[in-house]
N, C-alpha and C. Protein backbone atom coordinates (compact mmCIF):
# COMPACT_ATOMS: atom_id res chain seq x y z
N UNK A 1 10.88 66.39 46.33
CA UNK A 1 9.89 65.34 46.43
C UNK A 1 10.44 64.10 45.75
N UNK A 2 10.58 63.05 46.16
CA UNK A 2 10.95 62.17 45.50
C UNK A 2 9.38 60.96 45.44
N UNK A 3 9.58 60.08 44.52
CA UNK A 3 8.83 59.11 44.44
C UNK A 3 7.40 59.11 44.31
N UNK A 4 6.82 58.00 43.49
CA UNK A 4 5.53 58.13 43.69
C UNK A 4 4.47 57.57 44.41
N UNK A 5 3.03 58.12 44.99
CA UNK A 5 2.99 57.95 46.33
C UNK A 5 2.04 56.42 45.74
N UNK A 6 2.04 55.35 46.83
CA UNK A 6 2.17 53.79 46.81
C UNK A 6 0.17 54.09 46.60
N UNK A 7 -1.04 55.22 46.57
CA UNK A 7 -2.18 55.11 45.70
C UNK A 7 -2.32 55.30 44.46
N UNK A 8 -1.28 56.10 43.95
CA UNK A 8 -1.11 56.30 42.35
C UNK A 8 -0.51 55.19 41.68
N UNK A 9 0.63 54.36 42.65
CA UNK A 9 1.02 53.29 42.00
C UNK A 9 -0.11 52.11 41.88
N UNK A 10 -0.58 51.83 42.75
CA UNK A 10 -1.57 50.51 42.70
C UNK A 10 -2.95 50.81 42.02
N UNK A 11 -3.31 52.12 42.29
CA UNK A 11 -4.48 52.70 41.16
C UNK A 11 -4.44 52.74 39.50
N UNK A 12 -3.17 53.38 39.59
CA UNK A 12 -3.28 53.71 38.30
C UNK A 12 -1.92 52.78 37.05
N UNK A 13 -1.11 51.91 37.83
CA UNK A 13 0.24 51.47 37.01
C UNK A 13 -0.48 49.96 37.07
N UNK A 14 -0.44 49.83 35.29
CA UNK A 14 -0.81 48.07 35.54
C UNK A 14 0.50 47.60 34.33
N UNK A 15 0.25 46.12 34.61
CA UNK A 15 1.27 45.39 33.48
C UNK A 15 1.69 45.78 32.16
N UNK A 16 0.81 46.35 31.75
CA UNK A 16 0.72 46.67 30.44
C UNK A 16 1.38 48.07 30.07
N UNK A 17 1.68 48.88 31.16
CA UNK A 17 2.17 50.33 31.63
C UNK A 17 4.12 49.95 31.53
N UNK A 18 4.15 49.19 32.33
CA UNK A 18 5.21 48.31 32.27
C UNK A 18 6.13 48.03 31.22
N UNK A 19 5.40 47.15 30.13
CA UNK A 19 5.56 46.43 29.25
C UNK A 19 5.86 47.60 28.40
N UNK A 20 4.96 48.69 27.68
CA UNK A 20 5.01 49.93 27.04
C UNK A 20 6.07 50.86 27.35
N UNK A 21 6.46 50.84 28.61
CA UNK A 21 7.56 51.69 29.10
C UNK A 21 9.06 50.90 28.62
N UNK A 22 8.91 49.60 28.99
CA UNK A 22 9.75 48.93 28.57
C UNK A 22 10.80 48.71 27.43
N UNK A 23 9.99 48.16 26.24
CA UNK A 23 9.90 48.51 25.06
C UNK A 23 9.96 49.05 24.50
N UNK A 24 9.30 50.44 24.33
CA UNK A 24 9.33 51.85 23.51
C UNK A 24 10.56 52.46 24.17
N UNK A 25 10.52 52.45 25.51
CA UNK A 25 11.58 53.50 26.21
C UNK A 25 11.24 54.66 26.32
N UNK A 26 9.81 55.14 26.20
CA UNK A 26 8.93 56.09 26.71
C UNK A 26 8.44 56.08 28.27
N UNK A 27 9.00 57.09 29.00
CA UNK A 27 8.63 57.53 30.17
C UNK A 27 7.37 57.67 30.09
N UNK A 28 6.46 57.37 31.35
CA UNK A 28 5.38 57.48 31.80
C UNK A 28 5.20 58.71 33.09
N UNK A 29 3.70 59.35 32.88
CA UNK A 29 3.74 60.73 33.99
C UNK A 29 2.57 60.32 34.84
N UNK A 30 2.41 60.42 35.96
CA UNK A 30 1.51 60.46 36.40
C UNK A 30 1.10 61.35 37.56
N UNK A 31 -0.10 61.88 37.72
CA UNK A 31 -0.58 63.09 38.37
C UNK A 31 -0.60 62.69 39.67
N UNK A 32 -0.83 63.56 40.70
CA UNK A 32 -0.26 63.14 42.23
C UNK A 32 -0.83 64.66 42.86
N UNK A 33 -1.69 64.49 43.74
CA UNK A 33 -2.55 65.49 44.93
C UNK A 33 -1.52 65.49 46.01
N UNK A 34 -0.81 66.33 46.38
CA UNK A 34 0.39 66.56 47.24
C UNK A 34 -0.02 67.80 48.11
N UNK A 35 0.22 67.26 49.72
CA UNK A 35 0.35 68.68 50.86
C UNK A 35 1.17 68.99 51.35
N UNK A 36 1.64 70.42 50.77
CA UNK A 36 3.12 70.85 50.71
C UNK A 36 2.97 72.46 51.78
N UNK A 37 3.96 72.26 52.57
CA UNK A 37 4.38 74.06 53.60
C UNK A 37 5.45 74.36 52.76
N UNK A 38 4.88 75.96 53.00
CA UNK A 38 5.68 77.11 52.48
C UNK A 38 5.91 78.05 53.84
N UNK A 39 6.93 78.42 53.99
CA UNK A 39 6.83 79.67 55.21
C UNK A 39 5.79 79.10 56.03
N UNK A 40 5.28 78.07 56.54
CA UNK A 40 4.05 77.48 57.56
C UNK A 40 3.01 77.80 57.10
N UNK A 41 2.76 77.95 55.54
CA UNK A 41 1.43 78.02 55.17
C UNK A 41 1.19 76.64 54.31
N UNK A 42 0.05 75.88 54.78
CA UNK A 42 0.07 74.97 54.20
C UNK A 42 -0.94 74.98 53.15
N UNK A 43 -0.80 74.15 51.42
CA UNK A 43 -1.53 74.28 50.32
C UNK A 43 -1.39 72.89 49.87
N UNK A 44 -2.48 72.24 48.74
CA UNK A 44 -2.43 71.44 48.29
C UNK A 44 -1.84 71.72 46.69
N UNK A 45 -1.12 70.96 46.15
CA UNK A 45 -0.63 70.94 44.81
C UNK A 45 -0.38 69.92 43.74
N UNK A 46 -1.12 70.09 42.44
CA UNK A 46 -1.06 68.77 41.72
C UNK A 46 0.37 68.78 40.93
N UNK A 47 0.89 67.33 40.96
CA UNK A 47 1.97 67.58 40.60
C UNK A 47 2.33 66.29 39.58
N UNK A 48 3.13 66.86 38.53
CA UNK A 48 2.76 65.60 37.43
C UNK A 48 4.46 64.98 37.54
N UNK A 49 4.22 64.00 37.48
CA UNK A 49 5.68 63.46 37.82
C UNK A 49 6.09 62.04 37.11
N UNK A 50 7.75 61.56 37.08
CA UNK A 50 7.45 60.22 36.00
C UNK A 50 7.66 59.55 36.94
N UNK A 51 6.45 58.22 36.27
CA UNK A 51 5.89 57.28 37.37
C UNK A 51 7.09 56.22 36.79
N UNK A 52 7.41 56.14 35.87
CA UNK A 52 8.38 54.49 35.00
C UNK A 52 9.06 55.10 34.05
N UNK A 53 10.17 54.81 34.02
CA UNK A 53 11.31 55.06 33.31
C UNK A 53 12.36 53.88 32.64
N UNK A 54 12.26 54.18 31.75
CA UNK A 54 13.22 53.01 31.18
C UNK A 54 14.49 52.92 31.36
N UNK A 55 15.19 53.92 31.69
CA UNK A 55 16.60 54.32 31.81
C UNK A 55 16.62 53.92 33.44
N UNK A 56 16.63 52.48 33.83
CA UNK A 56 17.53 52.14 35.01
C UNK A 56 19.16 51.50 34.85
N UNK A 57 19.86 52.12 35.40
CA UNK A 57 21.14 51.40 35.58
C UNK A 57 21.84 49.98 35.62
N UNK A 58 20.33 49.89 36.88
CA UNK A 58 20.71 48.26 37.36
C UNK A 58 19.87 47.23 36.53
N UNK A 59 18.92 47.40 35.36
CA UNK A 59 18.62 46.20 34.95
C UNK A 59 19.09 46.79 33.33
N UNK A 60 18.78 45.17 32.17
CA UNK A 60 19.09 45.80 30.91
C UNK A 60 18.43 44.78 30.45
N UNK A 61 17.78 45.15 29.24
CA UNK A 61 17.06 44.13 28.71
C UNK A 61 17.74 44.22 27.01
N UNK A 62 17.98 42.79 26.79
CA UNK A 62 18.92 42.56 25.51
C UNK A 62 18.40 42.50 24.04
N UNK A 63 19.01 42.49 23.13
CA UNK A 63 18.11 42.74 21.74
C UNK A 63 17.33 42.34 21.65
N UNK A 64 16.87 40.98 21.99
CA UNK A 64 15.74 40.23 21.33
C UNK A 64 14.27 40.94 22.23
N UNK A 65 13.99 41.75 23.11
CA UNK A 65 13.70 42.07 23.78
C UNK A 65 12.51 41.26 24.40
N UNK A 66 12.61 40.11 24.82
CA UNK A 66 12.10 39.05 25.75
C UNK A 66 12.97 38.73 27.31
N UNK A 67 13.85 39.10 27.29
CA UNK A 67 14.59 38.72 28.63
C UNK A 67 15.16 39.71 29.58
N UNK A 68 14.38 39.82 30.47
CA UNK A 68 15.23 40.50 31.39
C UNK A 68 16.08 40.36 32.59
N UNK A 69 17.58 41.11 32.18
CA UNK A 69 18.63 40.44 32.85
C UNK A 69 19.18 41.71 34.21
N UNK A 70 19.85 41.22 34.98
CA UNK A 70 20.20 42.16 36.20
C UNK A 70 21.20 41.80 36.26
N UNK A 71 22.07 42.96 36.17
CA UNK A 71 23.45 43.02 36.11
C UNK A 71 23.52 42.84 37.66
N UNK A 72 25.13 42.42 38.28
CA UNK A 72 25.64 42.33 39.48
C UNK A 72 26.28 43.92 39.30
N UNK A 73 26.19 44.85 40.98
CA UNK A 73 26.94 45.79 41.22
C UNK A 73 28.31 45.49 42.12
């Protein structure tokens, strides 16, 4: 399963989710109602997953921690 689905993001992730993730460098989880087949039996399953992560590759934010910069790949 990858990703989280685009009602959990706009429901439940605001600026301030962001900012906290940012900063601290504490991952965020968020819960997710998923309809998943097994052998063609189909079930619903809650599934807790991280919604924001601080550990991206492509951006870095520098000591003073006001600026955020994007590296070129």
């Amino acid at each position: 399963m990858q990703g989280v689905k685009k009602p959990v993001v706009s429901k439940s992730i605001h600026l301030e989710d962001y900012k906290r993730c940012l900063f601290t460098g504490k991952e965020e989880y968020r819960k997710m109602n998923v309809i998943r087949s097994r052998e063609h039996e189909l079930f619903t399953e809650t599934v807790n997953q991280i919604a924001l992560s601080a550990n991206d590759d492509k951006r870095i934010i520098n000591q003073a921690k006001y600026k955020l910069l994007q590296t070129l790949a």
